[in-house]
Protein backbone atom coordinates (compact mmCIF):
# COMPACT_ATOMS: atom_id res chain seq x y z
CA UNK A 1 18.15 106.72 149.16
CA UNK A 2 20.76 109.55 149.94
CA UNK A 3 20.74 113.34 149.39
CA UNK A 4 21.43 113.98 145.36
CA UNK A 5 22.05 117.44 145.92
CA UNK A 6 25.43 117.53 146.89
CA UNK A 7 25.95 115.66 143.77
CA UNK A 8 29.01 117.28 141.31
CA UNK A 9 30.20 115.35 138.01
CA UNK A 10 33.61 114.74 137.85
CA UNK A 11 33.42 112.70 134.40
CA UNK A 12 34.99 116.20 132.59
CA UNK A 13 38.51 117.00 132.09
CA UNK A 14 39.95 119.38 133.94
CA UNK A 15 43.33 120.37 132.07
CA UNK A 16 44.68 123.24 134.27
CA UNK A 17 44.29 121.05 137.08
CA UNK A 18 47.79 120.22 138.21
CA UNK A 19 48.44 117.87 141.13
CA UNK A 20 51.90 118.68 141.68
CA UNK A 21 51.99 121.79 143.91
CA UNK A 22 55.28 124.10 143.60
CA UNK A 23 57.41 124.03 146.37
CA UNK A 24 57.15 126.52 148.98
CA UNK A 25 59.85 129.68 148.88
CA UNK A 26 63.14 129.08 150.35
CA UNK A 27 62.65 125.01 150.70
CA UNK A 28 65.01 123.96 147.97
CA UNK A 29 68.42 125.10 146.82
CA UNK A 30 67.63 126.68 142.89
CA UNK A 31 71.87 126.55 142.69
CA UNK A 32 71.82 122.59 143.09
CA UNK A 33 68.80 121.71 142.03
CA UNK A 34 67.93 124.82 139.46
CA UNK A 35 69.23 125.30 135.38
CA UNK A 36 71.96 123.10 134.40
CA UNK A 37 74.12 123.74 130.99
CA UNK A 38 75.62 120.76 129.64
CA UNK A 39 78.94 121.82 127.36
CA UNK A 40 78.17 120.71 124.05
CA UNK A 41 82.07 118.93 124.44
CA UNK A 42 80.92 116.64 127.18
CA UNK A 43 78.35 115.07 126.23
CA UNK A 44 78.17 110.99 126.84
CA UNK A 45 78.13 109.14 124.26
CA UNK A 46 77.78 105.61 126.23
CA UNK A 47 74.02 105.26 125.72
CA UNK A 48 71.95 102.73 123.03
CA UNK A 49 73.29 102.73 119.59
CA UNK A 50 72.17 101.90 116.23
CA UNK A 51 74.57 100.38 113.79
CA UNK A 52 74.66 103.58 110.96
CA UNK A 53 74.57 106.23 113.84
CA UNK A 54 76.29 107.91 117.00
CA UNK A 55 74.18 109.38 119.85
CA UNK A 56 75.30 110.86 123.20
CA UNK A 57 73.38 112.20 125.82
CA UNK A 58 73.18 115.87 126.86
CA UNK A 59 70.45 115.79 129.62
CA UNK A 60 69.31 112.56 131.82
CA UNK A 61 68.56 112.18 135.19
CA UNK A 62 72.13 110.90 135.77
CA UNK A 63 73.56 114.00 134.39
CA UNK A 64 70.92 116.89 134.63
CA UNK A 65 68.50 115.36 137.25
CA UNK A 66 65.53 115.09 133.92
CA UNK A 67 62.93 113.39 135.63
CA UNK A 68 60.88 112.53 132.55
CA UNK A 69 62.74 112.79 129.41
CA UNK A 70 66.10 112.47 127.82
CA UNK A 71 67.74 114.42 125.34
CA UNK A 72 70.97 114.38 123.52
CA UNK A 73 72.58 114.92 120.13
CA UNK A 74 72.72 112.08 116.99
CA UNK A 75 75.40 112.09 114.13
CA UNK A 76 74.80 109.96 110.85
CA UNK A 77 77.59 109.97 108.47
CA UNK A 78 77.69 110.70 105.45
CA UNK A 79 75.38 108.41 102.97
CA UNK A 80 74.71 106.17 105.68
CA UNK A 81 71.57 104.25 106.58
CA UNK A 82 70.98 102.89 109.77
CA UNK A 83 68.99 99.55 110.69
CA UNK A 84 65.42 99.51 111.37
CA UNK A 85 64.74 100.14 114.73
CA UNK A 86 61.74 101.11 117.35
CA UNK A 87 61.99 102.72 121.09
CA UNK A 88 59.16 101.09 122.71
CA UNK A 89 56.90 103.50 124.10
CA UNK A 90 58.94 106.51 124.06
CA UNK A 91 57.90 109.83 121.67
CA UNK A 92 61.04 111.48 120.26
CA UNK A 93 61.69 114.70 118.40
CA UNK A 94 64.09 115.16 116.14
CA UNK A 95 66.08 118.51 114.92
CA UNK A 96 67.96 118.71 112.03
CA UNK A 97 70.72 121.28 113.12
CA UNK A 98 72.91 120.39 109.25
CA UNK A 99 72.50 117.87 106.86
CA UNK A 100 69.75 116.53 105.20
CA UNK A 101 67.63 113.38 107.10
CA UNK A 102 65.61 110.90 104.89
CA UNK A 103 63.66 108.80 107.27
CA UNK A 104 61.92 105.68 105.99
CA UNK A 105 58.84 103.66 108.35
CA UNK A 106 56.29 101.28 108.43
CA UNK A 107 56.32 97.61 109.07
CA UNK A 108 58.10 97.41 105.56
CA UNK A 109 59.96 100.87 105.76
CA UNK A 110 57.75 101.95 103.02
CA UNK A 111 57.15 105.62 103.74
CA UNK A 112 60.03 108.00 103.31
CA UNK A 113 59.82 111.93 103.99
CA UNK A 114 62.98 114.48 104.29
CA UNK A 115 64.01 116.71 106.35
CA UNK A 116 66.21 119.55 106.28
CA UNK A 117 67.84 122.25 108.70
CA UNK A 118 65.64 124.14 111.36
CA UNK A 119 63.03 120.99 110.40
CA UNK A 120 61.50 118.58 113.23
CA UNK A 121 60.70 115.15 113.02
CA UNK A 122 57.88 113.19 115.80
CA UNK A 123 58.57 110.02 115.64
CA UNK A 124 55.95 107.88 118.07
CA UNK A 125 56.06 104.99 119.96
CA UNK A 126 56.52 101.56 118.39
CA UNK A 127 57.29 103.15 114.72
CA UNK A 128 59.88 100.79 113.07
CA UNK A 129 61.56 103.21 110.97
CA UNK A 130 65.39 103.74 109.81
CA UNK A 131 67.22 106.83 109.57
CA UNK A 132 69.54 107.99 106.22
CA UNK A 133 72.09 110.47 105.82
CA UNK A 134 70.74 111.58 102.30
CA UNK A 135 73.73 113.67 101.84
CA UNK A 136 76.80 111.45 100.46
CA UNK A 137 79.42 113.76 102.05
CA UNK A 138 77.88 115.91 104.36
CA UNK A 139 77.29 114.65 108.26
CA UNK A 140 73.81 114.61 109.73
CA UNK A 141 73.71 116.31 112.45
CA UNK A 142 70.49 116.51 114.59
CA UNK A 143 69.31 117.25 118.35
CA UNK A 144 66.98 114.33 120.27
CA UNK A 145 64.59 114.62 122.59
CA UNK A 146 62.70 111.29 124.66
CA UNK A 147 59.53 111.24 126.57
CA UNK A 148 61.70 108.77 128.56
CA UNK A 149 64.98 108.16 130.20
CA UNK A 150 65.17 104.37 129.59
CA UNK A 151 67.36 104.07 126.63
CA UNK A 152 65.23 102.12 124.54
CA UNK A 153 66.21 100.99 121.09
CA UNK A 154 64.54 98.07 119.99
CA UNK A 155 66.91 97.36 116.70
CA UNK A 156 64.86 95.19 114.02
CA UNK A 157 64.92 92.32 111.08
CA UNK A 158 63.32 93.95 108.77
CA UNK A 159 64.36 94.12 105.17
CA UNK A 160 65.17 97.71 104.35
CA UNK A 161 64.07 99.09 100.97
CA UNK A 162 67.62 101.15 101.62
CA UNK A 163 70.14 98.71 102.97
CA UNK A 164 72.11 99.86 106.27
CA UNK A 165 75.76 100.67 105.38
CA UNK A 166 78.36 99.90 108.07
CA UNK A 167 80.11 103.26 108.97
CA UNK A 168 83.26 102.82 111.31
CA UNK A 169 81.56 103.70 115.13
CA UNK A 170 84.30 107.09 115.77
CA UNK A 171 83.49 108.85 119.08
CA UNK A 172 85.07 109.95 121.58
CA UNK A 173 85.47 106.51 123.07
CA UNK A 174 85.75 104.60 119.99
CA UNK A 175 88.69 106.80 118.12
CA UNK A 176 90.20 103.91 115.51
């Protein structure tokens, strides 16, 4: 039998243990590869849409060099409801900025909560929900935030308690 008394258990988390070591002074250039800001006038709005909704993205890898999540801005017109829809395994957080969200989940849509401006919404992986503009002339207007960068939207046939409307898809792309 070997020596026991070396012996250390390793079966407890550890969570300030970090395996990713900073890099050492000097070895990367912060101008390049430091803080980006992303004018809220260019943002790119080719990315995964949702009949009932705009998004563009802000911050990717593409544009920002995000290594592990994507964020971006999503517009809902007024009174509409988009199709039910999942992202796979992504988390994302929403933030009303104006408007007033009404989100509706479940395998049937059947829970509903509001949300309102300076509010957050966690939405997790695999949720099938829908999103409504519960304001009929007022635009939703919210920040997003991914746990990912693949664009994900898994759009679903589900039979909405609130049917999607069809809003005309204006961006700036898409003007007519």
């Amino acid at each position: 039998m070997g020596d026991d008394s070396h012996h250390h258990d390793h079966s407890h988390a550890h969570p300030h243990d970090h395996t990713h070591a900073a890099p050492a002074a000097g070895s990367v250039d912060w101008r390049e590869h430091g803080v980006k800001v992303v004018p809220g006038d260019e943002l790119d709005p080719n990315t995964a849409q949702t009949p009932g909704m705009n998004r563009a993205t802000a911050i990717n890898r593409a544009r920002a060099g995000a290594e592990k999540l994507w964020a971006g801005t999503v517009h809902i017109h007024p009174d509409a409801k988009t199709g039910a829809h999942h992202h796979g395994d992504l988390e994302s957080v929403i933030f009303v900025v104006k408007g007033r969200a009404r989100m509706r989940w479940g395998d049937n849509l059947e829970f509903t909560a509001e949300a309102g401006p300076g509010d957050f919404i966690y939405v997790p992986p695999y949720v099938p929900h829908q999103e409504i503009n519960a304001s009929p002339d007022e635009v939703l207007e919210c920040v997003l935030v991914r746990s990912g960068q693949d664009p994900v939207v898994v759009n679903l046939d589900i039979e909405p308690v609130e049917k999607p409307t069809t809003v005309k898809w204006i961006d700036p792309i898409h003007r007519s």
